[in-house]
C-alpha atoms as a PDB file:
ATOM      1  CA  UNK A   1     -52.104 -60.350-114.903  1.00  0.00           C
ATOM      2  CA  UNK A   2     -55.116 -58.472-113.375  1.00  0.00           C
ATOM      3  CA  UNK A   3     -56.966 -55.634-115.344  1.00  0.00           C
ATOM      4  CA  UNK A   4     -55.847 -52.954-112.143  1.00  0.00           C
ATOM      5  CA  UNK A   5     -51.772 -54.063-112.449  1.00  0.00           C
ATOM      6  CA  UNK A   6     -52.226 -53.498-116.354  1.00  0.00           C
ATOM      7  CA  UNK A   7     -53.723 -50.222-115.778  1.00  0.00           C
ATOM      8  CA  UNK A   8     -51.218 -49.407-113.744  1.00  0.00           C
ATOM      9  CA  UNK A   9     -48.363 -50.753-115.809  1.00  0.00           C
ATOM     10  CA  UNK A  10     -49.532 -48.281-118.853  1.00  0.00           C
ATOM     11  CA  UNK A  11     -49.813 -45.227-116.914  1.00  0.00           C
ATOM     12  CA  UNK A  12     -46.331 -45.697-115.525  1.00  0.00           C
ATOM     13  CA  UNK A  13     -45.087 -46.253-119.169  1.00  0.00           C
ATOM     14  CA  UNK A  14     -47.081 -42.964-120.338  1.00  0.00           C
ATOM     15  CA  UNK A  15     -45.522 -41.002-117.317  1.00  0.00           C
ATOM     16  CA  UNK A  16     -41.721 -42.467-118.102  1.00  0.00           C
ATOM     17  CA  UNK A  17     -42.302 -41.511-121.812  1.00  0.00           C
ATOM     18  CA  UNK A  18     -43.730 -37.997-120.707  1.00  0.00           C
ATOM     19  CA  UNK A  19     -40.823 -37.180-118.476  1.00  0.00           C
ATOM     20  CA  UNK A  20     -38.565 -38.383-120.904  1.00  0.00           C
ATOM     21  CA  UNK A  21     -39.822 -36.409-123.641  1.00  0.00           C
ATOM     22  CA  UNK A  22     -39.623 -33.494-121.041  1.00  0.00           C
ATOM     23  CA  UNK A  23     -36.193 -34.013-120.639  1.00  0.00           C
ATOM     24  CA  UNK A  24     -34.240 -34.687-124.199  1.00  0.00           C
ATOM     25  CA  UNK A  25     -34.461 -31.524-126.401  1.00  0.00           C
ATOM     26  CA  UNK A  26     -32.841 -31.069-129.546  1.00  0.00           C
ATOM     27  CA  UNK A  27     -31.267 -27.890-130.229  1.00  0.00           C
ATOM     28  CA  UNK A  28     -30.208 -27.545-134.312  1.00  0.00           C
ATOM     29  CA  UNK A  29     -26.721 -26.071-135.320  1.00  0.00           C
ATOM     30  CA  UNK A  30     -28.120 -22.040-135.646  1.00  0.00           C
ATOM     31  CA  UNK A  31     -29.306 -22.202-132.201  1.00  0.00           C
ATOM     32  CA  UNK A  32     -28.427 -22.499-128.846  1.00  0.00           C
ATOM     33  CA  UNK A  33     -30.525 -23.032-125.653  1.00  0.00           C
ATOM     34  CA  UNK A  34     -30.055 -20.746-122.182  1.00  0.00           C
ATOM     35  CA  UNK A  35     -30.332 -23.758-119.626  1.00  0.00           C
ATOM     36  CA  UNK A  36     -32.043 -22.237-116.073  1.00  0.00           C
ATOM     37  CA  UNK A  37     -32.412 -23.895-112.758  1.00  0.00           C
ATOM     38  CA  UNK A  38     -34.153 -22.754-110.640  1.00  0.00           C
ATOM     39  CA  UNK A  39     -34.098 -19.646-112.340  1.00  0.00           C
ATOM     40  CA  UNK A  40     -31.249 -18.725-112.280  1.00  0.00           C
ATOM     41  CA  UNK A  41     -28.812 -19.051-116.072  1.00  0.00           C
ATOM     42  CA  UNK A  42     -26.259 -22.134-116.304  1.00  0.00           C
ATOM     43  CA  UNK A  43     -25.388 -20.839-119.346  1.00  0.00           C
ATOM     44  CA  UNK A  44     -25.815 -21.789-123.353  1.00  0.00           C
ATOM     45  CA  UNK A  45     -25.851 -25.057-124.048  1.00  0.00           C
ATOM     46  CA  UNK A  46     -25.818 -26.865-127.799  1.00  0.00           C
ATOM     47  CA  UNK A  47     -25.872 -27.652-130.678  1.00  0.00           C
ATOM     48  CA  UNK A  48     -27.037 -31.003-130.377  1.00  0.00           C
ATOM     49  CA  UNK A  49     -28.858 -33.516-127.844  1.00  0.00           C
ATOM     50  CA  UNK A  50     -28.875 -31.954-124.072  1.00  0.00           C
ATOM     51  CA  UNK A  51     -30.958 -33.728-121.240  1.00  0.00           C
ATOM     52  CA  UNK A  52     -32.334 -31.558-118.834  1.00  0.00           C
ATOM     53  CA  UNK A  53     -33.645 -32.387-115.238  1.00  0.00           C
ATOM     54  CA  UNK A  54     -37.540 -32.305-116.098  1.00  0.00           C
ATOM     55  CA  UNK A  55     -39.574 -29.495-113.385  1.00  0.00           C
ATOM     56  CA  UNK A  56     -36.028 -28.093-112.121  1.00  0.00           C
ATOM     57  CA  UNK A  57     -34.035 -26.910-115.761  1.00  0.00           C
ATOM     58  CA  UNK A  58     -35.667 -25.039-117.927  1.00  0.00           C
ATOM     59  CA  UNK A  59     -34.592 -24.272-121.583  1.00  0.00           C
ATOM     60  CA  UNK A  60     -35.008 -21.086-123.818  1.00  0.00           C
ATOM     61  CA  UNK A  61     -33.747 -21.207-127.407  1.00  0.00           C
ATOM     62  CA  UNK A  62     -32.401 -18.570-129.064  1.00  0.00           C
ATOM     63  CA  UNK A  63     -32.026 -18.276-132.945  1.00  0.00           C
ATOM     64  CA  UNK A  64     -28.080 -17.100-134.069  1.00  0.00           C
ATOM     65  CA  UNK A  65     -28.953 -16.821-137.563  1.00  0.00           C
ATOM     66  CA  UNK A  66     -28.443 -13.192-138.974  1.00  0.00           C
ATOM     67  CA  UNK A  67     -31.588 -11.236-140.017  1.00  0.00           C
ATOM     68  CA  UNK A  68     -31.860  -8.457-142.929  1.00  0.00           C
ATOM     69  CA  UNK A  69     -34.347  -6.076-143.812  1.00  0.00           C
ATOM     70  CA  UNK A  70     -34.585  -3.649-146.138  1.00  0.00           C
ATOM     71  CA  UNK A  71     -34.612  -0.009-144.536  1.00  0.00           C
ATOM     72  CA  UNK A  72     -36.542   2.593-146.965  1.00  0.00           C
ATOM     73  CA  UNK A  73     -34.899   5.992-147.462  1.00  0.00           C
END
């Protein structure tokens, strides 16, 4: 194999395992994520492993876990 096709082999493995990693997200039981394409909302999505279309979804988590704070008199 020439040095050029092996350059070119590695850069399409770095760009599969880029989009890839653009793709699968993770979202943990407490949170969800708000899937948009294309700006406008699908919806929540999760918990769990979701694939998203990379450069068209995008995904914003947000946290469901309760939050206190102590209020001074």
């Amino acid at each position: 194999m020439d040095p050029v096709s092996l350059i070119i082999l590695i850069l399409v493995f770095i760009g599969f395992f880029t989009v890839l990693s653009l793709a699968v997200k993770i979202v943990p039981e407490y949170q969800r994520l708000v899937v948009f394409r294309l700006g406008r909302a699908l919806g929540a999505k999760g918990p769990g492993l979701l694939l998203l279309i990379p450069f068209v979804d995008k995904g914003v988590r947000v946290d469901l876990r309760e939050r206190f704070f102590d209020v001074e008199p």
